[in-house]
Every structure is written in structure tokens, then in C-alpha cells.
N, C-alpha and C. Protein backbone atom coordinates (compact mmCIF):
# COMPACT_ATOMS: atom_id res chain seq x y z
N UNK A 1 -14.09 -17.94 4.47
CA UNK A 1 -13.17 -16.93 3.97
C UNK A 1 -12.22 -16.54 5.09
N UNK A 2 -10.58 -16.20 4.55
CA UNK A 2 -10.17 -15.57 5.65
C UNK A 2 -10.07 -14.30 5.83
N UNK A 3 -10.57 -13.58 7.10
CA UNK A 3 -10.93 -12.09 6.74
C UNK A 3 -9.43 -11.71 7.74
N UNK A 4 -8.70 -12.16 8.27
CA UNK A 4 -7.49 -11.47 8.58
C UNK A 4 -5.91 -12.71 9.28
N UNK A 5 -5.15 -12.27 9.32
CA UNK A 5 -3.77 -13.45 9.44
C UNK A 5 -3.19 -12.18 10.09
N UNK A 6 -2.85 -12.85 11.72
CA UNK A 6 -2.28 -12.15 12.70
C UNK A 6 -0.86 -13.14 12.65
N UNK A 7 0.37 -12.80 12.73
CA UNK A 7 1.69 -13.35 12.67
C UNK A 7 2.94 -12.68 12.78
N UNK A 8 3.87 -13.54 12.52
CA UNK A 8 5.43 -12.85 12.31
C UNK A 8 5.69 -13.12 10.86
N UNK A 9 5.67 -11.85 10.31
CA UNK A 9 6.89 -12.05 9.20
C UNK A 9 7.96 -12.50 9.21
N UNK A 10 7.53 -13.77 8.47
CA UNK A 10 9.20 -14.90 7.74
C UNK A 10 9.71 -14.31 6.65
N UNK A 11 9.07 -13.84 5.90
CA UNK A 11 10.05 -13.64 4.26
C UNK A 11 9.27 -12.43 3.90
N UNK A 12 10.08 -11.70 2.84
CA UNK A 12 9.80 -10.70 2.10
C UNK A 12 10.44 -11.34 0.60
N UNK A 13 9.90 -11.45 -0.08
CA UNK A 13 10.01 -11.47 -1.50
C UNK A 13 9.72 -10.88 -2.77
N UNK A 14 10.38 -10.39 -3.78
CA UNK A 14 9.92 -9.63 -4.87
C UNK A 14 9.58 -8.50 -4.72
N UNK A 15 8.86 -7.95 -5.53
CA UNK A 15 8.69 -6.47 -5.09
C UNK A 15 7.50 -6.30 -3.76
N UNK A 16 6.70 -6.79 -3.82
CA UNK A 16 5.27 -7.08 -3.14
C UNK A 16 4.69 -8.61 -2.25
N UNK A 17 5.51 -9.53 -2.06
CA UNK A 17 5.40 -10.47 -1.57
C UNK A 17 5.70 -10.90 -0.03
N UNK A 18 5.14 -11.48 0.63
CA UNK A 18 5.23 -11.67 1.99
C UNK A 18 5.18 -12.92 2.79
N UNK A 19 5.67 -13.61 3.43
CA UNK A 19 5.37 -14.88 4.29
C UNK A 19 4.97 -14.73 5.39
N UNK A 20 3.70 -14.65 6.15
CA UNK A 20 3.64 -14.23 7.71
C UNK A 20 2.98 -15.74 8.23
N UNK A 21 3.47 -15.93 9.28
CA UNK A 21 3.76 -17.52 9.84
C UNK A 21 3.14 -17.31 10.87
N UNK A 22 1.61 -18.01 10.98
CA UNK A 22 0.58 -18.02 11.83
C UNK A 22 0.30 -19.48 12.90
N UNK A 23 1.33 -19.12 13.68
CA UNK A 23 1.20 -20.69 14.41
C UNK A 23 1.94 -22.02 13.68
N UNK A 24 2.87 -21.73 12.87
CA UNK A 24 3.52 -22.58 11.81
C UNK A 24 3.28 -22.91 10.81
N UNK A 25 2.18 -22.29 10.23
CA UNK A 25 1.51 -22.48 9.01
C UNK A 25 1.95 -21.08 8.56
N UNK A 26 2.51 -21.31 7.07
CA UNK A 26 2.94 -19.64 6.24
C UNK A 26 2.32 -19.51 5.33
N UNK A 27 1.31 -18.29 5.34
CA UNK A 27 0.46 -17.85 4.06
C UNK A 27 1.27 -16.94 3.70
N UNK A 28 1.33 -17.00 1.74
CA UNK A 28 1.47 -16.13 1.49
C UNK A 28 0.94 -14.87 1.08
N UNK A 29 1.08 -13.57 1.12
CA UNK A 29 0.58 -12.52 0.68
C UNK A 29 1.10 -11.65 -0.30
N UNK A 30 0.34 -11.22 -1.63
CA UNK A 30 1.04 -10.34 -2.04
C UNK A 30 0.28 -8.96 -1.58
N UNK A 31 0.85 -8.04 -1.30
CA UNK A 31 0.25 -6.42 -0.37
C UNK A 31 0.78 -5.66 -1.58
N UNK A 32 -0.02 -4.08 -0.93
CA UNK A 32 0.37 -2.70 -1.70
C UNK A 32 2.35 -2.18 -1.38
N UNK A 33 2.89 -2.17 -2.31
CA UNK A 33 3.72 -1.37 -1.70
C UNK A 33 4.07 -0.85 -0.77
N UNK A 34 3.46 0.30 -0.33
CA UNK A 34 3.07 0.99 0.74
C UNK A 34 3.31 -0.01 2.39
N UNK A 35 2.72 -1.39 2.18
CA UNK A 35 2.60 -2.33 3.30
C UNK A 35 3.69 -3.06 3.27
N UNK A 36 4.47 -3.43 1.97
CA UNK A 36 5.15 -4.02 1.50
C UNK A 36 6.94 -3.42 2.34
N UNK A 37 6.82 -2.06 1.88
CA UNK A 37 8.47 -1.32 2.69
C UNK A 37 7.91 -0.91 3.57
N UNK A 38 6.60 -1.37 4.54
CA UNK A 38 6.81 -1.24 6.61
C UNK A 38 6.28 -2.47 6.76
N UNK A 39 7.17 -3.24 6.18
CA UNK A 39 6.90 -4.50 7.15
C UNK A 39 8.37 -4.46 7.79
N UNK A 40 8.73 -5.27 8.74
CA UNK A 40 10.24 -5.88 9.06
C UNK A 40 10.03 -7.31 9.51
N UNK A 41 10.87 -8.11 8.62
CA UNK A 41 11.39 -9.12 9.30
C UNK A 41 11.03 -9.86 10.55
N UNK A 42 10.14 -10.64 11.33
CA UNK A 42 10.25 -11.09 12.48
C UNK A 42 9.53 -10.47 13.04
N UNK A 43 8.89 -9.39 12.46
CA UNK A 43 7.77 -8.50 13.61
C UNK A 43 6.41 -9.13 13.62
N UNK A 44 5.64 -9.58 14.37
CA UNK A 44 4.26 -9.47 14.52
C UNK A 44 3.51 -8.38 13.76
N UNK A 45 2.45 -8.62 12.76
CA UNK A 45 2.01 -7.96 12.34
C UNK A 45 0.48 -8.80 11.97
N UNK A 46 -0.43 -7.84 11.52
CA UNK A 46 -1.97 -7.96 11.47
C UNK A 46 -2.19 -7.40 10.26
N UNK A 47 -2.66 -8.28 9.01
CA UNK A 47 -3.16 -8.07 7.83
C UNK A 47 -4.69 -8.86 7.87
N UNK A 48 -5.00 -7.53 7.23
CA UNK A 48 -6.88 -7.96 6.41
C UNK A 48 -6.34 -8.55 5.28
N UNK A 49 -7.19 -9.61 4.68
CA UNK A 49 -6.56 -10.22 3.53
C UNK A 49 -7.80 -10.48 2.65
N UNK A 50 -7.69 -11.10 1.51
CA UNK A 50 -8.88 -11.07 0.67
C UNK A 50 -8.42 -12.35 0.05
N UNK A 51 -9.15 -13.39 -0.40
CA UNK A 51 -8.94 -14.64 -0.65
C UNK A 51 -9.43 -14.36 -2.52
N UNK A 52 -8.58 -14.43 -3.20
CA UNK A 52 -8.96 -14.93 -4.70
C UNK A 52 -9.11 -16.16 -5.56
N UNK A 53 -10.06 -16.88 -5.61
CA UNK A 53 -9.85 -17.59 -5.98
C UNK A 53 -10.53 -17.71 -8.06
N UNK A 54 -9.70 -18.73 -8.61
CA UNK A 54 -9.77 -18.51 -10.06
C UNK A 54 -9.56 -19.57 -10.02
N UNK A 55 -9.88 -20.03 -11.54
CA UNK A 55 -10.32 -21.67 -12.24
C UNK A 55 -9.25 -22.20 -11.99
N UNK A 56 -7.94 -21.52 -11.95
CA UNK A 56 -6.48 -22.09 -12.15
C UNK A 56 -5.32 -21.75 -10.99
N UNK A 57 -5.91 -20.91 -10.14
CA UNK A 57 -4.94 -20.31 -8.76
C UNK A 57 -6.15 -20.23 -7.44
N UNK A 58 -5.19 -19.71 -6.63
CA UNK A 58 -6.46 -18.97 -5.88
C UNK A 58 -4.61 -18.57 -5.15
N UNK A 59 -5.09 -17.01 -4.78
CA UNK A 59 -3.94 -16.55 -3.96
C UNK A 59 -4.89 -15.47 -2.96
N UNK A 60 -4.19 -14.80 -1.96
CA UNK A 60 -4.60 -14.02 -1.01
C UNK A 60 -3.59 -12.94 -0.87
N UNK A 61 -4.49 -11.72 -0.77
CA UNK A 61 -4.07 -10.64 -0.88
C UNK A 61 -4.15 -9.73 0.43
N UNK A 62 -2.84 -9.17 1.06
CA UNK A 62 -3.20 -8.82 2.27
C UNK A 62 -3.00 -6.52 2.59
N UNK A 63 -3.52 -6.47 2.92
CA UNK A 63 -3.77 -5.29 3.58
C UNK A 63 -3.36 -4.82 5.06
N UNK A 64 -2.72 -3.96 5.44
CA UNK A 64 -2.89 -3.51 6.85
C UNK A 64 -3.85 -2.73 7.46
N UNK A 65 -4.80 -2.29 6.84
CA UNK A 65 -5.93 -1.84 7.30
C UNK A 65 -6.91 -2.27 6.37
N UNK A 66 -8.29 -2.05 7.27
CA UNK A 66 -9.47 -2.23 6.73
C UNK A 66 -9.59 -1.55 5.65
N UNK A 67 -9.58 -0.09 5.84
CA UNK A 67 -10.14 0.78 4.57
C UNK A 67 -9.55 0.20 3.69
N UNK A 68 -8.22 0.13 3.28
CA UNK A 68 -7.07 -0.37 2.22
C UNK A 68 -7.93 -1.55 1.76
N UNK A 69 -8.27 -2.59 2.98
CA UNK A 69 -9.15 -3.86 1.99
C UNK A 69 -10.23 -3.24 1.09
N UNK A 70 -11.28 -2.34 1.98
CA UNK A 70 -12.48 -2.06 1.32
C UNK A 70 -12.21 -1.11 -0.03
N UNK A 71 -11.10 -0.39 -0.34
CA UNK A 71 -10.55 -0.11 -1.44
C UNK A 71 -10.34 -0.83 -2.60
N UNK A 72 -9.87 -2.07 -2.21
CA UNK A 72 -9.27 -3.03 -2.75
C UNK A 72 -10.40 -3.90 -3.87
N UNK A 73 -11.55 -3.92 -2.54
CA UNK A 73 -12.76 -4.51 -3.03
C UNK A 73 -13.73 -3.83 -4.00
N UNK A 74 -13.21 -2.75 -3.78
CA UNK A 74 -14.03 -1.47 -4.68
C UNK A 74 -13.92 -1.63 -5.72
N UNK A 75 -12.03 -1.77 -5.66
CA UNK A 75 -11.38 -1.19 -7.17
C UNK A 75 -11.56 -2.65 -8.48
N UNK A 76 -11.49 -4.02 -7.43
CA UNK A 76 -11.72 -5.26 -8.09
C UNK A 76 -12.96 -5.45 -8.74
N UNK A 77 -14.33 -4.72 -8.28
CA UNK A 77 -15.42 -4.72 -9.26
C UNK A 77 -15.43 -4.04 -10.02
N UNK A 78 -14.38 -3.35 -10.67
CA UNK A 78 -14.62 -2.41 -11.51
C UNK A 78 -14.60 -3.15 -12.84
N UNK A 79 -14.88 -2.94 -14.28
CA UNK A 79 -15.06 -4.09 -14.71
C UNK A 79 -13.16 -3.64 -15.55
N UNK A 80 -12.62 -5.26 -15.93
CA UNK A 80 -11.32 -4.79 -16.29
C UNK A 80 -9.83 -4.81 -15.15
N UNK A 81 -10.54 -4.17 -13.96
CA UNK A 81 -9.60 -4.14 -12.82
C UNK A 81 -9.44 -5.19 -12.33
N UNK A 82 -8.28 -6.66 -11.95
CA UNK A 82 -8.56 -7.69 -11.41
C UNK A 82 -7.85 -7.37 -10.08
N UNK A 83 -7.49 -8.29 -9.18
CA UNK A 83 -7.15 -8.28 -7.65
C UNK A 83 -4.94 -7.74 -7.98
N UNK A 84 -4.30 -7.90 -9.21
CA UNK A 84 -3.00 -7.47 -9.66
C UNK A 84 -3.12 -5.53 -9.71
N UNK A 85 -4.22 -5.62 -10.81
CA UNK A 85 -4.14 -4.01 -10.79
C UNK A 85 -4.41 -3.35 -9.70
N UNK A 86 -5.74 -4.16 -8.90
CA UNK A 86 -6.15 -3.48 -7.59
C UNK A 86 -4.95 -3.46 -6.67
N UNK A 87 -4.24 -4.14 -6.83
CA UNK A 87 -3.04 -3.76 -5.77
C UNK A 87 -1.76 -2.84 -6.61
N UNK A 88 -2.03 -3.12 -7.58
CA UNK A 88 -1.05 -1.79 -8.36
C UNK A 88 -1.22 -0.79 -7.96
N UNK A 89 -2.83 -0.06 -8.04
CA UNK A 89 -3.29 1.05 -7.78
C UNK A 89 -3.06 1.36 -6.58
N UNK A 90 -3.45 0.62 -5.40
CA UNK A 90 -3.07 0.60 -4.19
C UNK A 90 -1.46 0.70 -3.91
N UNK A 91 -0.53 0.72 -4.53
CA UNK A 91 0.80 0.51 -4.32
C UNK A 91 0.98 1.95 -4.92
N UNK A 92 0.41 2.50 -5.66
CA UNK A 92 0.73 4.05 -5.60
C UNK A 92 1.06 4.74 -5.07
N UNK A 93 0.22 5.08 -3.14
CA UNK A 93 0.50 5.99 -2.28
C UNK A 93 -0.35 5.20 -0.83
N UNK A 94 -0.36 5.62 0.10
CA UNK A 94 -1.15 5.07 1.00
C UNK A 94 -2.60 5.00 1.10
N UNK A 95 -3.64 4.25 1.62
CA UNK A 95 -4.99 4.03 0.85
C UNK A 95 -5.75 5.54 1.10
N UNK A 96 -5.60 6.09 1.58
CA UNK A 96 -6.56 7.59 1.79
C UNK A 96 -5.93 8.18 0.62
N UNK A 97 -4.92 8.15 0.44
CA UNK A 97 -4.36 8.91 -0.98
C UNK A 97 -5.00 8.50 -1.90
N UNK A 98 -4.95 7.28 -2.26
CA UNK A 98 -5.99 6.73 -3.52
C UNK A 98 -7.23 7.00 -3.18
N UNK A 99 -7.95 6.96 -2.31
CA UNK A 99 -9.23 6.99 -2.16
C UNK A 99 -9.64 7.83 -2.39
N UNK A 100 -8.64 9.38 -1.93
CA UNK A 100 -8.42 10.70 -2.59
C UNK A 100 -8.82 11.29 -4.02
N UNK A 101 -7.73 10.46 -4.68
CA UNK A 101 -7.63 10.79 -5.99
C UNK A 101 -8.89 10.03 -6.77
N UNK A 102 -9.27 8.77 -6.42
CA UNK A 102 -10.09 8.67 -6.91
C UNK A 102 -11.81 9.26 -6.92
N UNK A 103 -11.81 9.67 -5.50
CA UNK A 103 -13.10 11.20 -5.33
C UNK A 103 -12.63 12.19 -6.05
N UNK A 104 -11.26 12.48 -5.91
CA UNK A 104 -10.87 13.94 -7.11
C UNK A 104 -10.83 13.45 -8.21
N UNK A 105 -11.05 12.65 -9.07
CA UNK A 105 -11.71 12.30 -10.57
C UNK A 105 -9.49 11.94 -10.91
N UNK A 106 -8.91 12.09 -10.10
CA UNK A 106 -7.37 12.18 -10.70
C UNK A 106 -7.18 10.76 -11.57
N UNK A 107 -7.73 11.19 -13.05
CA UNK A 107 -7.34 9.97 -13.77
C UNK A 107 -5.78 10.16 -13.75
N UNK A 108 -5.19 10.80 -13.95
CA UNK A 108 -3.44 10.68 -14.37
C UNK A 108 -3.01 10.15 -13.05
N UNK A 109 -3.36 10.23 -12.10
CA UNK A 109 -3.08 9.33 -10.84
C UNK A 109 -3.09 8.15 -11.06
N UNK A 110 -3.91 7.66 -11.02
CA UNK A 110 -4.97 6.25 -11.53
C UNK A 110 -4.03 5.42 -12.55
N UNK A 111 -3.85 5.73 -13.47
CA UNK A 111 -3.26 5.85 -14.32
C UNK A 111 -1.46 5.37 -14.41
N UNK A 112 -1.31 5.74 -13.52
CA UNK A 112 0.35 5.30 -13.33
C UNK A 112 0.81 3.83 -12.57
N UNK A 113 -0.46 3.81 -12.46
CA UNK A 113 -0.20 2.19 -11.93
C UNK A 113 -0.04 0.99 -13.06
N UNK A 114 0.55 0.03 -12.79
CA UNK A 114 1.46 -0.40 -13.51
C UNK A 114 0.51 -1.90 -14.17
N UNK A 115 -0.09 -1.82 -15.35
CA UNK A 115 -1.31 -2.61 -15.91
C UNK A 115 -2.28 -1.77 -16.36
N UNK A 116 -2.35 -0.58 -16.08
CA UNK A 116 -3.30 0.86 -15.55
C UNK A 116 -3.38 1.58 -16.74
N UNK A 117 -4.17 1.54 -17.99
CA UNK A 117 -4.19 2.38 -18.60
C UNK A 117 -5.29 4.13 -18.18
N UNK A 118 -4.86 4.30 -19.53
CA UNK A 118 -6.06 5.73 -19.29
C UNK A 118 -7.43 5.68 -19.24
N UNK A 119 -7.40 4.41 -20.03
CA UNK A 119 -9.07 4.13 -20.79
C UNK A 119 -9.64 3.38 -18.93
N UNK A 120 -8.99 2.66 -18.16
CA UNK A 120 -8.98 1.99 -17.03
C UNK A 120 -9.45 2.33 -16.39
N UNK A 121 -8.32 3.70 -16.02
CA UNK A 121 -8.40 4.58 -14.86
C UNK A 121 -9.88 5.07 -15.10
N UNK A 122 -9.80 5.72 -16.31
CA UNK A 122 -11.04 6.85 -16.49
C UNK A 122 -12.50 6.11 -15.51
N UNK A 123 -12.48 4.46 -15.81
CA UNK A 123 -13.38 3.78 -15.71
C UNK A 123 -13.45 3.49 -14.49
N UNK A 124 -12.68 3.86 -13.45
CA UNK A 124 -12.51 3.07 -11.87
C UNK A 124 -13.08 4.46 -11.57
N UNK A 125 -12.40 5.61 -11.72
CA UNK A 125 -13.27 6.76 -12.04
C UNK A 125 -14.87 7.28 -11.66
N UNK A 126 -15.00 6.43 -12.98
CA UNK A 126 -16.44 6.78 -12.93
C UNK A 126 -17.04 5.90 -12.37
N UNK A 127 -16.85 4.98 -12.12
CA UNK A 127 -17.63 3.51 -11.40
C UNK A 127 -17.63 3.90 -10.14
N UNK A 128 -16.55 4.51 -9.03
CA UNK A 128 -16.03 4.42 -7.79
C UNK A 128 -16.14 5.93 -7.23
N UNK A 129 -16.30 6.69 -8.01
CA UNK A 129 -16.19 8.08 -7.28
C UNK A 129 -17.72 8.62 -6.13
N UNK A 130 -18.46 8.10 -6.63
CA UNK A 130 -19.30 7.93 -5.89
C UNK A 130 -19.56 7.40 -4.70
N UNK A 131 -18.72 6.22 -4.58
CA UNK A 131 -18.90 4.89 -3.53
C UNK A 131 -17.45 5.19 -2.83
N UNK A 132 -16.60 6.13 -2.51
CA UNK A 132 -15.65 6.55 -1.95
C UNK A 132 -15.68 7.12 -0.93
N UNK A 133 -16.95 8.32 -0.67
CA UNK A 133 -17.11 9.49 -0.48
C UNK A 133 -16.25 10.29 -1.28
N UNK A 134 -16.60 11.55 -0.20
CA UNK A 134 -15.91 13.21 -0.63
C UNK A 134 -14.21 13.18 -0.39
N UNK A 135 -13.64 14.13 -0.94
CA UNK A 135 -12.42 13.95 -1.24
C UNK A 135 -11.96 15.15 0.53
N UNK A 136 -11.14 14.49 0.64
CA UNK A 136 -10.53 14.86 2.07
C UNK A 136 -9.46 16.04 1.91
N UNK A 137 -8.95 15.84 0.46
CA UNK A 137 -7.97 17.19 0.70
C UNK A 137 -8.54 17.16 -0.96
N UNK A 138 -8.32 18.62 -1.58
CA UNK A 138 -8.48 18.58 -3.39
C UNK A 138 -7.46 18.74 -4.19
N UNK A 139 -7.28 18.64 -5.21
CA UNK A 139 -6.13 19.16 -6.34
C UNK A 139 -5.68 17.51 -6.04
N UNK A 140 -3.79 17.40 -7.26
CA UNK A 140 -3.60 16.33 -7.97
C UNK A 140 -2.86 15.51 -6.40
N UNK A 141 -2.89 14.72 -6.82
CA UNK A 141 -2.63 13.87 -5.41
C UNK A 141 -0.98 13.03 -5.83
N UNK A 142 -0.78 13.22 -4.95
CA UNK A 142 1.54 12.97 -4.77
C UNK A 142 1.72 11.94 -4.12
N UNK A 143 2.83 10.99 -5.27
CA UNK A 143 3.33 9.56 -4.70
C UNK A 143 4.16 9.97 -3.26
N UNK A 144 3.92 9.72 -1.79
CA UNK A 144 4.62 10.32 -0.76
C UNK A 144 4.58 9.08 -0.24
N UNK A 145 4.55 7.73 0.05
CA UNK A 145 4.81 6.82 0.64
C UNK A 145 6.19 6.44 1.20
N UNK A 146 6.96 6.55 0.35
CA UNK A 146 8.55 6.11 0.89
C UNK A 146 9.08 6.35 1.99
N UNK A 147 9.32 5.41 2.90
CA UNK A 147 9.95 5.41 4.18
C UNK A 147 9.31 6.03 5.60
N UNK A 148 8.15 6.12 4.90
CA UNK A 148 6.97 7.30 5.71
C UNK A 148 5.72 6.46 5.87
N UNK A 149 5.44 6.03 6.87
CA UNK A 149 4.05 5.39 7.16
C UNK A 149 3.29 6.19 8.08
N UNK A 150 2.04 6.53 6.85
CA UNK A 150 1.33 7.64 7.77
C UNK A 150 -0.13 6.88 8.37
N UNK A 151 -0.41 7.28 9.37
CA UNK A 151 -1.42 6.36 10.18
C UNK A 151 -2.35 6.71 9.74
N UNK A 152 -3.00 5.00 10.10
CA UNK A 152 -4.62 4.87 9.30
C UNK A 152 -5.14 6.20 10.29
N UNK A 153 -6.56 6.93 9.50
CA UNK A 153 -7.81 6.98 10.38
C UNK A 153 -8.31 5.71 11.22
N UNK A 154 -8.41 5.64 12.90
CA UNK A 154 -8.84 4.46 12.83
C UNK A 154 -10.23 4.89 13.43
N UNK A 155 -10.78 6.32 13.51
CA UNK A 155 -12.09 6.28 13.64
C UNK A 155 -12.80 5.99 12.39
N UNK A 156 -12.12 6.61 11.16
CA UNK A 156 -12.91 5.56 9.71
C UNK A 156 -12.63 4.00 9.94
N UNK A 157 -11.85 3.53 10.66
CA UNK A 157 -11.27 1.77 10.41
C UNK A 157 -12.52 1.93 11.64
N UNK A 158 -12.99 1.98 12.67
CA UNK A 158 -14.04 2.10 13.22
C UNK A 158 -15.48 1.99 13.02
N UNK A 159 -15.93 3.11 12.13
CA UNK A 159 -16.93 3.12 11.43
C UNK A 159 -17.43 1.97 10.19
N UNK A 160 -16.09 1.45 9.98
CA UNK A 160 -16.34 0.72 8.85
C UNK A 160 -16.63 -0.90 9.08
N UNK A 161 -15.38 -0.71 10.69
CA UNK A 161 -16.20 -1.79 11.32
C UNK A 161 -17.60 -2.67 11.89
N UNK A 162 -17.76 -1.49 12.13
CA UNK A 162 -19.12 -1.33 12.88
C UNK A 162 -20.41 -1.45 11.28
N UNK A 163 -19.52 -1.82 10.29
CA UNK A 163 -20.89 -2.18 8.98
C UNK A 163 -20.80 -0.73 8.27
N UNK A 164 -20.41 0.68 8.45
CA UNK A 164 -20.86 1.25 7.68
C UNK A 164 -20.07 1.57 6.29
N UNK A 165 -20.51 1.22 4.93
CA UNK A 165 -20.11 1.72 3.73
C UNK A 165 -19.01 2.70 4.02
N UNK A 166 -17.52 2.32 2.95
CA UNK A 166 -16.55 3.84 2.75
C UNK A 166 -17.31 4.78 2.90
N UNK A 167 -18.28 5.35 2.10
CA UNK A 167 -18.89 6.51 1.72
C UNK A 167 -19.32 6.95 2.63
N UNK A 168 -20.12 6.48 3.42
CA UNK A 168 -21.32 6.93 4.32
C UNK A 168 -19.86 7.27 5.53
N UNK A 169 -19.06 6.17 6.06
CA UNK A 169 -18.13 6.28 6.82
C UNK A 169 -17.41 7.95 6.96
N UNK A 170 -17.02 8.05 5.42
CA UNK A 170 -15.87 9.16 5.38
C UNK A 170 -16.74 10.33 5.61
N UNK A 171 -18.63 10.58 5.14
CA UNK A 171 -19.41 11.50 5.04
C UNK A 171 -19.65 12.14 6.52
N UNK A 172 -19.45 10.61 7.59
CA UNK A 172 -19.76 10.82 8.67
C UNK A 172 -18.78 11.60 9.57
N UNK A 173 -17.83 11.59 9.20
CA UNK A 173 -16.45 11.78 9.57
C UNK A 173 -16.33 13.37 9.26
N UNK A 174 -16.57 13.67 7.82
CA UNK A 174 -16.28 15.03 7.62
C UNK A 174 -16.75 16.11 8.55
N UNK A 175 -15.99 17.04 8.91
CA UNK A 175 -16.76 18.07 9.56
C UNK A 175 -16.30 17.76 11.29
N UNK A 176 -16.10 16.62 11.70
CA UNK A 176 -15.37 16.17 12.98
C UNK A 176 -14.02 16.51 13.07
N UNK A 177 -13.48 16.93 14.30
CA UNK A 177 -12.40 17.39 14.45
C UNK A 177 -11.66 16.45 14.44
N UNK A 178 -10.68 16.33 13.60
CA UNK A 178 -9.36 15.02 13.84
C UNK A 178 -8.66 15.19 15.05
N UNK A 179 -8.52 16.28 16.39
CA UNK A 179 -7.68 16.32 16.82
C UNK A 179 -8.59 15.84 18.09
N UNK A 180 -9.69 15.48 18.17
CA UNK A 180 -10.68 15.05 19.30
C UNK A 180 -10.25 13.14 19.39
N UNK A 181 -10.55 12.50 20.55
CA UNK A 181 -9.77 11.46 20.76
C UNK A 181 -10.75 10.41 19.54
N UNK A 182 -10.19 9.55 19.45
CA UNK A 182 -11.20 8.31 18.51
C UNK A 182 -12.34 7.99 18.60
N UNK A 183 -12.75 7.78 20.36
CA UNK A 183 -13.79 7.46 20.49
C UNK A 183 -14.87 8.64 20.42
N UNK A 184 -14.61 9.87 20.60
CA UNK A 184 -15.28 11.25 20.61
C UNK A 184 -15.32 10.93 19.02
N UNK A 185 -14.53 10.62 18.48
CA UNK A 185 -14.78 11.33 16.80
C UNK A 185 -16.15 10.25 16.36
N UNK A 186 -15.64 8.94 16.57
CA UNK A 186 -16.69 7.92 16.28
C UNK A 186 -18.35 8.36 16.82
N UNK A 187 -18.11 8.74 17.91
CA UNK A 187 -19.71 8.90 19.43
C UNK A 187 -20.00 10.58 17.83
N UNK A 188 -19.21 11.25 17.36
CA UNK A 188 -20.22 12.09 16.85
C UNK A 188 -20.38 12.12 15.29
N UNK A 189 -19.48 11.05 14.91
CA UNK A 189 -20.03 10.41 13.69
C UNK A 189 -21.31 9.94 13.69
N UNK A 190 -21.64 9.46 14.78
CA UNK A 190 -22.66 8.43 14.72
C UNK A 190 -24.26 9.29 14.79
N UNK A 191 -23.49 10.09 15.61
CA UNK A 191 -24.93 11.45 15.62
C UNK A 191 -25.03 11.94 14.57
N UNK A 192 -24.22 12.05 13.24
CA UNK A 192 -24.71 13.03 11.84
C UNK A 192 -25.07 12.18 11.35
């Protein structure tokens, strides 16, 4: 499997499409939105990617962070959700936002993604709210992505590295000061 494609972006295509050229070889990716308007042209960049394969395609789907993959992977077992919607949903807002809304039960969030019915959402919902963790901020959660790239947690991209579950990750996290350096936040994650 390939678990990540370090490169320069060659092409941007369509709404969600990408060429990043790894030593002269160009995979393509289709990404969230969100990853999709901060890429540029010619820059070096580092995507987690997820390999799909089906009786009749197989394509790869890329991410700029971990959590965003493990989202991704969440939202694809849901039953109904395939690796298109999972990146619909993901193209909503940035991945803590979804991850958000989906601990805050926000079906009408859910919902606006584009394949995404109500009956869907309700169901990613209830399948996923559990396996998310706790919701980081509460109330309805706001499309704010545009032109604004807000930085991963990378003591959760940390934790998650290191093997532990979204859930357990974000549980560990709560209650730690965000303004303490990464490695302090991680060293007292690890103690709760």
C-alpha cells in the first residue's frame, strides 16, 4: 500500500484533482477541497494517501494530514459512504471541523456534502460519533475554509502516529493546554 507521496505539484485539475511528480513518476490524487485551494503549483508538498481499489478502477486519494486520512477511513466504512462522498464530506471545512460536527451529532452539516443525503448523514452519525472522540468546540459547525489554512494539531498528528485511535488520541489531548510546546502536549497526553 502507499501510505504517503512526497513531491512537486505538476497539475491541478477539476475541482479536486492533483498531479504530484515523485521522482518522475505522476500520481494522481483526488483530495478534500480544503487541500485542493492550498496547494500551489511547483511546490513540494507531502500527502497521506489511501489507495482504492475496485473491480473496475483503482484510484488514490490524498490528504495533507494524518487525521484528515484517519477521517477519511472512518467515514468510508460507514455503510453507503464510498471513498467520493468521503471526500465530499471532507471538502466541507477542514478535518477537525468535520470531525467536530460529526461528535456534535451536526446532521445538517453532514448533509451538505455533495452525494450526502439526510438519511446518510444521520448514518455516519451514528456509526462514527463514538469513534471520533469528544467534540472540541459545541453548537452548528461553519463552512470557513476559503483562502484560510488553519494548522493541523500536530500533537493529535503525533499521537496518532505513535498507533493511538482518533478517539483515544483527541480524549488524550483534552484538558492539555494548546499553548504548551508539542512535545510537552504529547509527554502529557501520554500520562492521562
Amino acid at each position: 500500500m502507499i501510505a504517503h507521496l512526497y513531491g512537486v505539484i505538476s497539475e491541478k485539475f477539476g475541482s479536486n484533482g492533483i498531479i504530484i511528480d515523485v521522482n518522475g513518476v505522476g500520481y494522481e490524487l483526488m483530495v478534500p477541497t480544503p487541500d485542493f485551494e492550498n496547494v500551489v503549483l511547483n511546490e513540494e508538498r507531502k500527502f497521506f494517501t489511501y489507495h482504492a481499489v475496485r473491480e473496475n478502477s483503482e484510484e488514490l486519494y490524498g490528504f495533507s494530514s494524518l487525521t484528515a486520512k484517519k477521517i477519511f477511513e472512518l467515514l468510508i466504512s460507514v455503510q453507503g459512504i464510498g471513498p467520493k462522498a468521503g471526500v465530499s464530506i471532507l471538502s466541507l471545512a477542514e478535518a477537525e471541523e468535520v470531525r467536530n460536527a460529526i461528535a456534535n451529532g451536526d446532521v445538517a452539516f453532514i448533509s451538505k456534502a455533495s452525494g450526502v443525503g439526510k438519511k446518510s448523514a444521520e448514518r455516519v452519525i451514528v456509526d462514527l460519533r463514538d469513534k471520533v472522540g469528544i467534540p472540541s468546540k459545541y453548537g452548528a459547525t461553519e463552512v470557513k475554509f476559503k483562502g484560510e489554512e488553519k494548522e493541523a494539531d500536530e500533537a493529535l498528528e503525533a499521537l496518532i502516529a505513535l498507533g493511538f485511535p482518533l478517539k483515544e488520541a483527541t480524549a488524550a489531548l483534552e484538558g492539555v493546554d494548546k499553548n504548551l510546546p508539542i512535545e510537552e502536549r504529547v509527554r502529557l497526553a501520554l500520562k492521562n
